[in-house]
C-alpha atoms as a PDB file:
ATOM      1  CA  UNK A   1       2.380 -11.162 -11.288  1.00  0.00           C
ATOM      2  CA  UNK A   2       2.170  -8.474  -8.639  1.00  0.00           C
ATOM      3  CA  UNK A   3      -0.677  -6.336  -6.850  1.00  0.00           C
ATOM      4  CA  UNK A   4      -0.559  -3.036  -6.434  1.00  0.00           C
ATOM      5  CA  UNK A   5      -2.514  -2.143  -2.963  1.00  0.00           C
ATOM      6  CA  UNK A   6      -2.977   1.605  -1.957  1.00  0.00           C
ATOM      7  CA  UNK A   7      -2.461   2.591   1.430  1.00  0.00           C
ATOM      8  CA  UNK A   8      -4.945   2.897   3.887  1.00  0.00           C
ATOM      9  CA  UNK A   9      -6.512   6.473   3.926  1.00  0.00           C
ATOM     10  CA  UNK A  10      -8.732   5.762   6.488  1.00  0.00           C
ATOM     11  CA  UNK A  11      -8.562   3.369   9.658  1.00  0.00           C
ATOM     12  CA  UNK A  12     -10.928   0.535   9.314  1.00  0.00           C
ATOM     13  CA  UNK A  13     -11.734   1.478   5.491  1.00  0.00           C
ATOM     14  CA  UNK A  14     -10.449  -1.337   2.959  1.00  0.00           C
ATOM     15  CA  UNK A  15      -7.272  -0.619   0.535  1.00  0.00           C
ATOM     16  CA  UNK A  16      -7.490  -1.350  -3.248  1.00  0.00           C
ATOM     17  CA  UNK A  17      -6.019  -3.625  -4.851  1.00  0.00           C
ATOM     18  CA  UNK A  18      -4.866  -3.198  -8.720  1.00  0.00           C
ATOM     19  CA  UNK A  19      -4.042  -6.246 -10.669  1.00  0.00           C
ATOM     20  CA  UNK A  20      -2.273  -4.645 -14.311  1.00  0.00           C
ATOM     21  CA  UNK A  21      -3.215  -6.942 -17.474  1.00  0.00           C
ATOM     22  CA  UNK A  22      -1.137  -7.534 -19.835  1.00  0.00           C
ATOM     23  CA  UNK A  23       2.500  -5.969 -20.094  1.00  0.00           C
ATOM     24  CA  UNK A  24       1.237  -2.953 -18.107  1.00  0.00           C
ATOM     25  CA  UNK A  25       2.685  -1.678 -15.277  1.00  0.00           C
ATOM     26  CA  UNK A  26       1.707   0.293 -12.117  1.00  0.00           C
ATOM     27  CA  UNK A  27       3.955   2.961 -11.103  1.00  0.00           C
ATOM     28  CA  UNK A  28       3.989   5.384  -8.755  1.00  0.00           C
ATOM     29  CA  UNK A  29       6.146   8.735  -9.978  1.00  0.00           C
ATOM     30  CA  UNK A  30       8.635  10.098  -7.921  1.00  0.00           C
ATOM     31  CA  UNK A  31       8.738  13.634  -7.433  1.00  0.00           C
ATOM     32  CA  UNK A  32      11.572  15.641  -8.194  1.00  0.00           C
ATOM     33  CA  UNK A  33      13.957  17.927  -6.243  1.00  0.00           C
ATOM     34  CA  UNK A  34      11.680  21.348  -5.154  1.00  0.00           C
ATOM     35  CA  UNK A  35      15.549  23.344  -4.991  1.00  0.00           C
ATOM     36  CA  UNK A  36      17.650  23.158  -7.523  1.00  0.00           C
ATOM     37  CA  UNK A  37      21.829  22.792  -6.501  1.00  0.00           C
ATOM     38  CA  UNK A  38      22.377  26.519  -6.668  1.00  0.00           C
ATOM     39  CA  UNK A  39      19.675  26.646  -3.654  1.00  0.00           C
ATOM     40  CA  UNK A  40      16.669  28.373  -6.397  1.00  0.00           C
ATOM     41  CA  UNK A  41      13.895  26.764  -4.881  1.00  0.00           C
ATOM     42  CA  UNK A  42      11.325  26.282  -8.297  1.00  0.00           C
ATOM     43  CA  UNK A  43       7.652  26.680  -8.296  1.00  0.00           C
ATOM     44  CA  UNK A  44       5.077  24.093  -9.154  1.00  0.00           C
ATOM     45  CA  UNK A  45       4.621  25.599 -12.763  1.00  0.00           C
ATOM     46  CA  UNK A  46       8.214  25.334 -13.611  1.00  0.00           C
ATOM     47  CA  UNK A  47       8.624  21.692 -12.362  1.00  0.00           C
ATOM     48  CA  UNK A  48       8.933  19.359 -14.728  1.00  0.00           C
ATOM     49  CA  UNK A  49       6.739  16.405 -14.761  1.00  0.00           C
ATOM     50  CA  UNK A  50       8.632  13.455 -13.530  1.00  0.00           C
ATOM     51  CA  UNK A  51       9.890  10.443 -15.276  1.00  0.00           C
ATOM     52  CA  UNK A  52      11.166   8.573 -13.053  1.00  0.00           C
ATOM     53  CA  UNK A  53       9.400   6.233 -10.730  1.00  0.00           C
ATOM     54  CA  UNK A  54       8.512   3.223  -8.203  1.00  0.00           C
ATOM     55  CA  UNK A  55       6.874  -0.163  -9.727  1.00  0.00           C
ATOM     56  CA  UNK A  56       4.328  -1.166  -7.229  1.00  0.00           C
ATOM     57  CA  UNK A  57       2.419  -3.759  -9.987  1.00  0.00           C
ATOM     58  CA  UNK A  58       3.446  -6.435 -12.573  1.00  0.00           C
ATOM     59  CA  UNK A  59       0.921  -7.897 -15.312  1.00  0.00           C
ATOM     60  CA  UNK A  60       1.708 -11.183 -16.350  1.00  0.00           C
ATOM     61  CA  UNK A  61       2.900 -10.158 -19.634  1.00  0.00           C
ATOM     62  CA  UNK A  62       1.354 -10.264 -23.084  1.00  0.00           C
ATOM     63  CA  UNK A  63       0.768 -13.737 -25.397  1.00  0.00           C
ATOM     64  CA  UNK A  64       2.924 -14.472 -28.052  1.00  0.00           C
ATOM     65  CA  UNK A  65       0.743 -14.078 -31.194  1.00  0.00           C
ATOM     66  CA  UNK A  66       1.800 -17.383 -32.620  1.00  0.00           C
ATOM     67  CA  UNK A  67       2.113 -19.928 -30.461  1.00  0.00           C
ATOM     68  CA  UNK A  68      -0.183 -18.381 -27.466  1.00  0.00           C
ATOM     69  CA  UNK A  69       2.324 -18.790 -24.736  1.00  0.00           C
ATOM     70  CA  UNK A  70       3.579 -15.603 -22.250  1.00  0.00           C
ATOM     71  CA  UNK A  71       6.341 -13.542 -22.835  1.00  0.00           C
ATOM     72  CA  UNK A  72       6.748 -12.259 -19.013  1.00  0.00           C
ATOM     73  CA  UNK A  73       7.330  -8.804 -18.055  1.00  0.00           C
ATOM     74  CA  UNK A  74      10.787  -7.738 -17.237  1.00  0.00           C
ATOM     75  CA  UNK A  75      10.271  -5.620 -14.507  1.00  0.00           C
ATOM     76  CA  UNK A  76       9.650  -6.513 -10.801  1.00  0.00           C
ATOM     77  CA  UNK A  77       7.622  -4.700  -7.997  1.00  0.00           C
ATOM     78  CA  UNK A  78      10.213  -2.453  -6.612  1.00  0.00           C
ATOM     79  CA  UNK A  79      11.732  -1.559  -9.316  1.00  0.00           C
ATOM     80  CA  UNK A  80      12.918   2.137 -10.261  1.00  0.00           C
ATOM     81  CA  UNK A  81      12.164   2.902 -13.818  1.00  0.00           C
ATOM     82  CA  UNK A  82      12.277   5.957 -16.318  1.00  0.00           C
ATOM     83  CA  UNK A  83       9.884   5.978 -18.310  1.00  0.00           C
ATOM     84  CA  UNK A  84       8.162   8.661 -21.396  1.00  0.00           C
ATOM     85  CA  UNK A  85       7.317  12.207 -20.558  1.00  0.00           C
ATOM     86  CA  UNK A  86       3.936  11.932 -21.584  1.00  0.00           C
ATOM     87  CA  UNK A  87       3.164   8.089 -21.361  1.00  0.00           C
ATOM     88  CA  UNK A  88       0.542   6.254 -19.741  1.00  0.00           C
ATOM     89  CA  UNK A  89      -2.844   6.942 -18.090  1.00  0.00           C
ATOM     90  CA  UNK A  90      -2.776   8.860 -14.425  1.00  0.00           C
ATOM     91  CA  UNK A  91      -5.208   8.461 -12.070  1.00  0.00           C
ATOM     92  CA  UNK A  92      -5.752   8.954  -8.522  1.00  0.00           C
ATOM     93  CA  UNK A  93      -6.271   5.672  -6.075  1.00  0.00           C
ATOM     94  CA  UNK A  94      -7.210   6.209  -2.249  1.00  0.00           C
ATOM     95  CA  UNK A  95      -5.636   9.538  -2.574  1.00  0.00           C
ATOM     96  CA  UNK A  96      -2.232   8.914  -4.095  1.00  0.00           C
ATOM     97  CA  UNK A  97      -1.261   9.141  -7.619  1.00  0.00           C
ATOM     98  CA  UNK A  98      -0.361   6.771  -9.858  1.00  0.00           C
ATOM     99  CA  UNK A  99       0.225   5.545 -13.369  1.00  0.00           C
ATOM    100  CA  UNK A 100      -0.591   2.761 -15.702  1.00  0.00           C
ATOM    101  CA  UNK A 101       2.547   1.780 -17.941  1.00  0.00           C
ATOM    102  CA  UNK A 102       2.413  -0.395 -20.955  1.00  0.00           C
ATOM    103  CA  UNK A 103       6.372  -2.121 -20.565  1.00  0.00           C
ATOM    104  CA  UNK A 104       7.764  -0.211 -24.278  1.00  0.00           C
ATOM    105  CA  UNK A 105       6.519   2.605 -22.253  1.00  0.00           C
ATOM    106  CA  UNK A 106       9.350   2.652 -19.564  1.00  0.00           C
ATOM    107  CA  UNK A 107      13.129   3.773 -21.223  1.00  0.00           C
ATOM    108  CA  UNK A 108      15.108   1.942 -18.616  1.00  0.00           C
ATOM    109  CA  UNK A 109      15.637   0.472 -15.294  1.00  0.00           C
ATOM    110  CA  UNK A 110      17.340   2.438 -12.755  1.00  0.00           C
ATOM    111  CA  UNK A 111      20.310   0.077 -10.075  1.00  0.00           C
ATOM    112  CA  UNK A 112      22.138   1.866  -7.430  1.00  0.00           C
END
């Protein structure tokens, strides 16, 4: 299981930490490319939201419902993932953005 800490905003003010239950995941969304490959640089309303991010958080995974035991998540902190449109809960933490994942949530992992 992994902790998700923000990054300092301040000197000398403490960072959160987030500890995911379950099979959720913390993520932080990568944004996407501002110009497009013909050079058409796009607005903020025509962006799309992005799918694609950074695992910074693990939960230990969920119990099995018959026997009790974990089944651990799949994903590690580092990770690139996809992940739905529209899933999850945002929220804002020390002044960066981030989302909460439940694991069916993300589509796939992303290796270079």
């Amino acid at each position: 299981m992994a902790v998700a800490t923000a990054p300092k905003a301040h000197p000398g003010k403490k960072s959160t930490k987030l500890k995911p239950l379950g099979s959720r995941v913390v993520v932080k969304a990568l944004e996407r490319e501002e110009i497009t490959k013909s050079g058409i640089v796009l607005p903020d309303t025509a962006k799309e939201k992005p799918q694609e991010g950074k695992v910074l958080a693990v939960g230990p995974g969920d119990r099995h419902p018959d026997t009790g035991q974990r089944i651990p998540v799949e994903l590690k902190v580092g990770d690139r993932v996809l992940f739905q449109k529209y899933a999850g809960t945002e929220f804002k933490l020390d002044d960066e953005e981030l989302l909460i994942l439940s694991e069916k949530d993300i589509l796939a992992q992303v290796e270079d």
